[in-house]
Protein backbone atom coordinates (compact mmCIF):
# COMPACT_ATOMS: atom_id res chain seq x y z
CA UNK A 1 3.33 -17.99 -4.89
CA UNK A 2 4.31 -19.35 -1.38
CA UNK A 3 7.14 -17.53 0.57
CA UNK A 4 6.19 -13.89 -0.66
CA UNK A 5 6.03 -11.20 2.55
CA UNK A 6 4.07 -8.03 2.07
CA UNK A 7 4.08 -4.92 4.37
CA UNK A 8 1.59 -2.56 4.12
CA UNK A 9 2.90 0.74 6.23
CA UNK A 10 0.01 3.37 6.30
CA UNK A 11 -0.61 6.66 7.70
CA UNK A 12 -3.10 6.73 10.52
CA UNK A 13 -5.97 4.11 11.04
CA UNK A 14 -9.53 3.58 9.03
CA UNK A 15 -12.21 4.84 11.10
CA UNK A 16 -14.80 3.99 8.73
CA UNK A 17 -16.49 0.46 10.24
CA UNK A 18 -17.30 -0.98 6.35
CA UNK A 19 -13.73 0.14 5.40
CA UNK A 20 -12.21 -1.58 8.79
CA UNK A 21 -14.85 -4.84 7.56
CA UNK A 22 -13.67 -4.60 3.65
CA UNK A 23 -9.73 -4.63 4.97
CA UNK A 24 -10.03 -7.71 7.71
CA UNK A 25 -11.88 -9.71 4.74
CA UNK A 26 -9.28 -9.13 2.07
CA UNK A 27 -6.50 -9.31 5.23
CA UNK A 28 -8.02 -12.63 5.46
CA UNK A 29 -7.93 -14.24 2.07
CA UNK A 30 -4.83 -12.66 1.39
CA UNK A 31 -2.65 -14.53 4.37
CA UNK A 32 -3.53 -18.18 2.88
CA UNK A 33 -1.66 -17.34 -0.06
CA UNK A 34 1.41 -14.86 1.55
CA UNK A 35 2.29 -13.34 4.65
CA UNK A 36 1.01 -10.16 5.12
CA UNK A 37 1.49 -7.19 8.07
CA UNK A 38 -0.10 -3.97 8.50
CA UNK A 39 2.02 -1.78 9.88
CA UNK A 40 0.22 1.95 11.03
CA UNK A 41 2.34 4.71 11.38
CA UNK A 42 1.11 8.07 13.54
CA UNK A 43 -0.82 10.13 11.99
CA UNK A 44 0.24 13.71 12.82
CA UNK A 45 -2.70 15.59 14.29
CA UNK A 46 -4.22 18.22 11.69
CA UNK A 47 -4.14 21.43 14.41
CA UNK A 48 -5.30 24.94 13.49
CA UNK A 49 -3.03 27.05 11.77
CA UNK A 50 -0.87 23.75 11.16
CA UNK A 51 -0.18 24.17 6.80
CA UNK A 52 -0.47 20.55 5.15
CA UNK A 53 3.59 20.75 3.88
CA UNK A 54 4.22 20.95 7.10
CA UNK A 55 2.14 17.88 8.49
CA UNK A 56 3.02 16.05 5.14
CA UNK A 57 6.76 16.75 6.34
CA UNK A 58 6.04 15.47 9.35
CA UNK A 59 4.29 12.04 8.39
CA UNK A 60 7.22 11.89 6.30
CA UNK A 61 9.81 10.81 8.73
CA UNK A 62 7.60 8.56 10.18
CA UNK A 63 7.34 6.89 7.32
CA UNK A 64 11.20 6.70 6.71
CA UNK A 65 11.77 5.05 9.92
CA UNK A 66 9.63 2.20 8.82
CA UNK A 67 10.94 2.33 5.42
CA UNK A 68 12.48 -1.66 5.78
CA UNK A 69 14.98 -1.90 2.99
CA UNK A 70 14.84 -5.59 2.91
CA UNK A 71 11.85 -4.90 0.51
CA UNK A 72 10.95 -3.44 -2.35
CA UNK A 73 8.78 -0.66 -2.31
CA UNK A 74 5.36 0.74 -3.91
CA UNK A 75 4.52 4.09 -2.93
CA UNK A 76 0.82 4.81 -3.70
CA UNK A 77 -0.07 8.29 -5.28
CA UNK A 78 -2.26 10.19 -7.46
CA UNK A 79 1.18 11.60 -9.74
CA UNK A 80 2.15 7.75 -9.66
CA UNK A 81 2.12 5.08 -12.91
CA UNK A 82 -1.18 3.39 -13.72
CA UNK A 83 -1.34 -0.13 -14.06
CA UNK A 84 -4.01 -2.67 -14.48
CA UNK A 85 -4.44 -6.05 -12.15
CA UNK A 86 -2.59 -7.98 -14.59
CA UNK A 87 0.07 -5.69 -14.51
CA UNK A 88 0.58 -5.84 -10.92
CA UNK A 89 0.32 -9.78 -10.89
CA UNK A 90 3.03 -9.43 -12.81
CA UNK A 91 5.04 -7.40 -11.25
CA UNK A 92 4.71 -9.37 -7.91
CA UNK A 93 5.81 -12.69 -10.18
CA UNK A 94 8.73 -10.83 -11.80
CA UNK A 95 9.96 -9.19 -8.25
CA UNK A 96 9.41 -12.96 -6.89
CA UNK A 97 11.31 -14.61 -9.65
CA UNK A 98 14.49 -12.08 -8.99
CA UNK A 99 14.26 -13.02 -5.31
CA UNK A 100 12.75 -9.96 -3.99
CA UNK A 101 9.81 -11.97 -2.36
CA UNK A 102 9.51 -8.52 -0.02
CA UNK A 103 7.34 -6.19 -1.24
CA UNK A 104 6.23 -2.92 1.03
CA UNK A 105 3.63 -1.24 -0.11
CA UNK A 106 3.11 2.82 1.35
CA UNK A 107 -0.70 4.82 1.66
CA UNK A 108 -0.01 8.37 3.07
CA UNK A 109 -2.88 10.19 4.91
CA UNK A 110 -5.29 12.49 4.39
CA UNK A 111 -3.15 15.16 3.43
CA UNK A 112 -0.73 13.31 1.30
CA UNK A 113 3.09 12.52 0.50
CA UNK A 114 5.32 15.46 0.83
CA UNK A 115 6.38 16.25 -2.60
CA UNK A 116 10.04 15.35 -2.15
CA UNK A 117 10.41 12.07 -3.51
CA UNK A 118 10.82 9.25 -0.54
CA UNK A 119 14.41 7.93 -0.65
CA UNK A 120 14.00 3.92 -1.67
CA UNK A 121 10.31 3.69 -3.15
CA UNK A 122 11.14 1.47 -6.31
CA UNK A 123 8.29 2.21 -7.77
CA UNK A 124 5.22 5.01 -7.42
CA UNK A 125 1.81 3.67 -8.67
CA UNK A 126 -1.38 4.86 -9.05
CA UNK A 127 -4.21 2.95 -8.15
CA UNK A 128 -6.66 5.47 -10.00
CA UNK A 129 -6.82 8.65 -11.57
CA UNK A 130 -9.76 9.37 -9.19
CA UNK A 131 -8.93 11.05 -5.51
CA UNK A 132 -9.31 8.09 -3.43
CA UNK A 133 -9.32 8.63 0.55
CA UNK A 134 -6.24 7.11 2.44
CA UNK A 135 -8.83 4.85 4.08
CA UNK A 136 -10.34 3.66 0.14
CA UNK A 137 -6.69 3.42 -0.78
CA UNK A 138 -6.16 0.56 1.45
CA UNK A 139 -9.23 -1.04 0.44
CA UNK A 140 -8.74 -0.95 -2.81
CA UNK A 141 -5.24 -1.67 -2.74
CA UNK A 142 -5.49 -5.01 -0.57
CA UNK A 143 -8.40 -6.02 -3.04
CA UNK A 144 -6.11 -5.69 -5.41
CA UNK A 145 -3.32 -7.62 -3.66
CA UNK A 146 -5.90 -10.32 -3.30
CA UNK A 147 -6.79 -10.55 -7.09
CA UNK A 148 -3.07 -10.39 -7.84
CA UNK A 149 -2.22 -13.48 -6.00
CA UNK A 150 -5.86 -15.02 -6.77
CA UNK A 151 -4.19 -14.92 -11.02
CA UNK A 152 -0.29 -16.02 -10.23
CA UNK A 153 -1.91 -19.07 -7.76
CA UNK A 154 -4.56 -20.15 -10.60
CA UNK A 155 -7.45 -19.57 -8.58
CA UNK A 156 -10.73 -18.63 -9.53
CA UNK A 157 -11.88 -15.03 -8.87
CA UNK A 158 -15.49 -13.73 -8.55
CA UNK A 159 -16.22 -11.32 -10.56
C-alpha cells in the first residue's frame, strides 16, 4: 500500500520507558510500508483546583490547530465505534482506493476529549471497551497500524 501518509497527533508524551520501546519498534516496521509522523501536542499541566472540562477544553484547541484537513481523521475514544483489525485494514484500503491516502489519527490525554465533538474527525473509534491510558492508546493503536498494513501488503504476521 505504497504512497499512504499517516499522522498520529497526541496529547503529551509517553513517559513510560517500555511504552516509549513498544512505540519506536512498531514506528519502525510501520515506515517500510507508509510514511508515518508523530506529531505531540502540549499537554496542559493538571494544576490544583484546575477541573478536567476545563483542561480537556484547553487540549482541545491545541488539537484543532494541528487538525490538517488534507487528511482524514480517526479520533480515538472510549464512546467511539468498535472495530476489529480486519476492519481497520479495510478501512485504510477503502480510504486509499478513494484517494484519501492521508489518514490522521488523534489520542487525547489523560483526562480525555472534551465532550463537544471535534469539528472534522471522520470517524471516532474505539480501540477497546477497556480504559486504556493515553500512553497504551498509542501502543496499541500503532500495533494495530502495523497489523493493518502487515494484511493489505500480504505479509506474514506473528501471532
Amino acid at each position: 500500500m505504497g504512497g499512504l501518509s499517516l499522522l498520529i497527533a497526541h496529547v503529551g508524551k509517553p513517559r513510560l520507558p517500555f511504552v516509549r520501546q513498544g512505540i519506536e519498534h512498531f514506528r519502525d516496521k510501520i515506515q517500510t510500508l507508509a510514511t508515518l509522523r508523530l506529531l505531540p501536542v502540549r499537554e496542559e499541566p493538571l494544576r490544583k483546583g484546575t477541573a478536567a472540562p476545563e483542561v480537556q477544553r484547553r487540549e482541545r484547541e491545541r488539537i484543532l490547530k494541528v487538525m490538517d484537513r488534507r487528511y482524514r481523521w480517526v479520533v480515538l475514544s472510549d464512546k467511539g465505534r468498535g472495530c476489529n483489525s480486519p476492519e481497520l485494514a479495510a478501512l485504510l484500503e477503502t480510504w486509499m482506493l478513494q484517494g484519501r491516502s492521508r489518514v490522521g489519527f488523534l489520542v487525547a490525554g489523560p483526562c480525555g476529549l472534551a465532550p463537544e465533538p471535534l469539528g472534522g474527525a471522520d470517524l471516532v473509534l474505539s480501540l477497546s471497551p477497556l480504559t486504556l491510558s493515553h500512553e497504551l492508546t498509542m501502543l496499541v493503536l500503532l500495533e494495530q497500524i502495523y497489523r493493518a498494513l502487515a494484511v493489505l501488503n500480504r505479509l506474514p504476521y506473528p501471532r
